[in-house]
N, C-alpha and C. Protein backbone atom coordinates (compact mmCIF):
# COMPACT_ATOMS: atom_id res chain seq x y z
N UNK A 1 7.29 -10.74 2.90
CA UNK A 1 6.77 -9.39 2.84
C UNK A 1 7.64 -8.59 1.87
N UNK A 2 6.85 -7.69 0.79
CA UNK A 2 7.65 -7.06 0.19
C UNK A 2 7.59 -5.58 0.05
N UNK A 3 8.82 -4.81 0.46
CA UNK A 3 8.46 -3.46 0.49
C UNK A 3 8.52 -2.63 -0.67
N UNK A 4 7.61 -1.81 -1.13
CA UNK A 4 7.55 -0.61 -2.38
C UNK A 4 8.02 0.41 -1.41
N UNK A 5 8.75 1.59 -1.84
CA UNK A 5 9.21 2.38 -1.96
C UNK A 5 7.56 3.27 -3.16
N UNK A 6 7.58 4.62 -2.13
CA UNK A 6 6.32 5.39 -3.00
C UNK A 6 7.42 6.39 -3.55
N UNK A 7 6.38 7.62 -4.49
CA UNK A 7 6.71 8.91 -4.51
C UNK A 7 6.90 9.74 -3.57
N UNK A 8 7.29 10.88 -3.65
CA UNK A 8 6.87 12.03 -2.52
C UNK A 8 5.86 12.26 -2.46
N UNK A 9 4.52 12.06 -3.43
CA UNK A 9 3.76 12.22 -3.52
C UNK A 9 2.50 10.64 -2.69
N UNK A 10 3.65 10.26 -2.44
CA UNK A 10 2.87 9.15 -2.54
C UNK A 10 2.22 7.89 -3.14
N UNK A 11 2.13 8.05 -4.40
CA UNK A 11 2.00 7.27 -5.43
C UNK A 11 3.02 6.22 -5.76
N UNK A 12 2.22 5.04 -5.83
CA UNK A 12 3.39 3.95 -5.93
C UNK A 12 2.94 3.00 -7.21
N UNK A 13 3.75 1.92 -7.82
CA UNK A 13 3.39 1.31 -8.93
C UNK A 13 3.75 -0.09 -8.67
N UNK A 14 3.52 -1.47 -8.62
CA UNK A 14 3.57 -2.55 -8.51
C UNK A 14 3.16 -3.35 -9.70
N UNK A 15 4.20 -4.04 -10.44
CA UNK A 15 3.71 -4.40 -12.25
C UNK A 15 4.12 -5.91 -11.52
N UNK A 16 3.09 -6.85 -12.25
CA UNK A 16 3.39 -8.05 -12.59
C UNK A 16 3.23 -9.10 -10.90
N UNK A 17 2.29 -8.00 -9.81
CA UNK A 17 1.43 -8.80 -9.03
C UNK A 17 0.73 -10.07 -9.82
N UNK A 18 0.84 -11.51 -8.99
CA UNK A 18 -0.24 -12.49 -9.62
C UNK A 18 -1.74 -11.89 -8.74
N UNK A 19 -2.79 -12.70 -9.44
CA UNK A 19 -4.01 -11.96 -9.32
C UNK A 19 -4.20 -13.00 -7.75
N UNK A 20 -4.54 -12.29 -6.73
CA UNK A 20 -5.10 -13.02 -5.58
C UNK A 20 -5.24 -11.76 -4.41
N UNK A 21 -5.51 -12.46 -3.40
CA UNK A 21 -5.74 -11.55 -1.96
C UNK A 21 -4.68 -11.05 -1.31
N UNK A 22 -4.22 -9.68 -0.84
CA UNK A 22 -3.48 -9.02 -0.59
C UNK A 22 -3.66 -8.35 0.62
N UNK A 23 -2.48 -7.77 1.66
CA UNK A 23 -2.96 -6.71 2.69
C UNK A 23 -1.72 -5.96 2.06
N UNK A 24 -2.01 -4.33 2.42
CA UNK A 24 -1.14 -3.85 1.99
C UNK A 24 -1.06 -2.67 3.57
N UNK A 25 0.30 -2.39 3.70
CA UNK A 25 0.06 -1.49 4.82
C UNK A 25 1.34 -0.84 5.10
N UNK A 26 1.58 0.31 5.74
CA UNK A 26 2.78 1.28 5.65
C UNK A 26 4.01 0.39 6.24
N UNK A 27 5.20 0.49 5.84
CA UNK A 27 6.17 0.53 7.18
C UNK A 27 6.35 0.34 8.04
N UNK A 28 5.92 -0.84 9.03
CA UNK A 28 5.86 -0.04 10.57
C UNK A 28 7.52 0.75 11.30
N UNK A 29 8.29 0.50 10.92
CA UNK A 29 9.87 0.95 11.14
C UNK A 29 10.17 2.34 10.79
N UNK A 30 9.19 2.56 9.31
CA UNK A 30 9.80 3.68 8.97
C UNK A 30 8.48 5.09 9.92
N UNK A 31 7.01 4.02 10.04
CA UNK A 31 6.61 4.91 10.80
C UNK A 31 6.83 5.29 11.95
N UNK A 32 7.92 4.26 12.75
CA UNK A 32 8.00 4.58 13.99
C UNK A 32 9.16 5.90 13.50
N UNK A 33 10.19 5.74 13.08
CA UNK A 33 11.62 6.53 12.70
C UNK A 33 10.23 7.99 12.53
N UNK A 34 9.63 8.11 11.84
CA UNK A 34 8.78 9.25 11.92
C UNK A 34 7.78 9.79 12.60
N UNK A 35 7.49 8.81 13.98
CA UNK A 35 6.65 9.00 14.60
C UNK A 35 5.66 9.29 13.88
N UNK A 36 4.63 8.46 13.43
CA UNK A 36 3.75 8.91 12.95
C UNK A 36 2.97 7.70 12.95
N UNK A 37 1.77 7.32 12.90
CA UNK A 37 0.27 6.32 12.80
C UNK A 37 -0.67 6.73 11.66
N UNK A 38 -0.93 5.06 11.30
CA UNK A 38 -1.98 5.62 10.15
C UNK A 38 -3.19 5.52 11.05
N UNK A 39 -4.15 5.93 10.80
CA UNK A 39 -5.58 6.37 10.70
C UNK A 39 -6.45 4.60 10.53
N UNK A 40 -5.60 3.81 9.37
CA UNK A 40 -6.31 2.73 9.24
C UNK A 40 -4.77 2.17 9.41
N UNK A 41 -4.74 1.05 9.59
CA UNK A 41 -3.48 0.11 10.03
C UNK A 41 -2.81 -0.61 8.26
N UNK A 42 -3.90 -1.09 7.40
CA UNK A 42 -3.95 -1.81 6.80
C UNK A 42 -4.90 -2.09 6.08
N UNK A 43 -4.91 -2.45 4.58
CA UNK A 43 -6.22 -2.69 3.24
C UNK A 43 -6.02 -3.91 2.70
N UNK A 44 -6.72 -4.56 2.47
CA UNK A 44 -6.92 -6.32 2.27
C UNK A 44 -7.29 -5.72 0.74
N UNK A 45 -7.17 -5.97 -0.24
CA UNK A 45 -7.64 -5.76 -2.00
C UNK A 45 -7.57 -6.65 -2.54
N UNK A 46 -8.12 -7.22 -3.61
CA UNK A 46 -7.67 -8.46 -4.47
C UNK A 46 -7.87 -7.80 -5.52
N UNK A 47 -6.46 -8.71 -6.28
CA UNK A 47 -6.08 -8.33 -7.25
C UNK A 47 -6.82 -9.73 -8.50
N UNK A 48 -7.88 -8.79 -9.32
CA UNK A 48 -8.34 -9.53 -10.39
C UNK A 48 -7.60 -10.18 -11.82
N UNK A 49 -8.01 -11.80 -11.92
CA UNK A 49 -7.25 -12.18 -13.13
C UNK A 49 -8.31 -11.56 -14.37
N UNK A 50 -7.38 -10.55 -14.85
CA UNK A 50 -7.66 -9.79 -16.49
C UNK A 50 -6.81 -10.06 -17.20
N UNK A 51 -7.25 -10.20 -18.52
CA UNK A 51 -5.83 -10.15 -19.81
C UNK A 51 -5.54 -8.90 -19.69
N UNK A 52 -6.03 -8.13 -19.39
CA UNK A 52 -5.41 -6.39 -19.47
C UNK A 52 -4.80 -5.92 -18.17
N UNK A 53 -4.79 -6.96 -16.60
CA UNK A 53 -4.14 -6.41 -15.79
C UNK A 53 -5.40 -5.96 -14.90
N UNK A 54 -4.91 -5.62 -14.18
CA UNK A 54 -6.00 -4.80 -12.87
C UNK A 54 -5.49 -3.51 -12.18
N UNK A 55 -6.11 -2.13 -11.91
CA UNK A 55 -5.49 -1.47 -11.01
C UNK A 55 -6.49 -0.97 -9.87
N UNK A 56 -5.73 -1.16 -9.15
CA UNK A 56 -6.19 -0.54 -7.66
C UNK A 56 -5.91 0.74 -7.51
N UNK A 57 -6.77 2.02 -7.32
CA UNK A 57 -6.67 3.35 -7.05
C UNK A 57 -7.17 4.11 -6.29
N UNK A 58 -7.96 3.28 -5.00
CA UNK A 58 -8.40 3.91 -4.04
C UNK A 58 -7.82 3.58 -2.85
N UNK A 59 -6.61 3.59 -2.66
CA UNK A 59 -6.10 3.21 -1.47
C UNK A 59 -5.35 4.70 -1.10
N UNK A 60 -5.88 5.02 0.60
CA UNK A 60 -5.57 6.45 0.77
C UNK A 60 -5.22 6.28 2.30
N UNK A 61 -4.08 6.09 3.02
CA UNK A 61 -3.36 5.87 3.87
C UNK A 61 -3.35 7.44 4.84
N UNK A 62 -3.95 7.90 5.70
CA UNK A 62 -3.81 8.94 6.42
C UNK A 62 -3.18 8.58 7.75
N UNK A 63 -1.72 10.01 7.70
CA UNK A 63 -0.88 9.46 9.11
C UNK A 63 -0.74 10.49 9.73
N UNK A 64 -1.18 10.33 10.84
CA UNK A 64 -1.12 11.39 12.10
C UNK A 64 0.17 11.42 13.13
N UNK A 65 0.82 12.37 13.49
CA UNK A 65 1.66 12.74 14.19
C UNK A 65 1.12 12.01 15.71
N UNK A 66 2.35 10.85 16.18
CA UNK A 66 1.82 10.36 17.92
C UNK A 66 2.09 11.45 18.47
C-alpha cells in the first residue's frame, strides 16, 4: 500500500503509476486521529496504457464528522 500525501486543498499528483486496476481510499489512521468518515469508503479506477499518460480527475472523497 502506498500513501500520497494531498494539498490543503486536496489535490494530489501521482507520476509514473503503471497502467492497471487500482482502489484508492483515505487514511484510515489519519481518519480516525480526525474523527472523521468518508461518505464513500473507496474508488476502484484504472489507469489506461497511453503514450501520453492518463489522468484521473473525478475522484471527490466527502468526510463527515462521527
Amino acid at each position: 500500500m502506498k500513501c500520497i500525501l494531498t494539498e490543503s486543498d486536496g489535490y494530489f499528483n501521482y507520476m509514473g503509476l503503471p497502467p492497471g486496476n487500482y482502489i484508492i481510499q483515505p487514511d484510515k489512521a489519519q481518519l480516525k486521529k480526525l474523527k472523521l468518515k468518508p461518505q464513500q469508503a473507496a474508488y476502484d479506477l484504472h489507469i489506461s496504457t497511453k503514450r501520453e499518460g492518463d489522468v484521473i480527475d473525478d475522484i471527490l472523497f466527502i468526510l463527515e464528522r462521527k
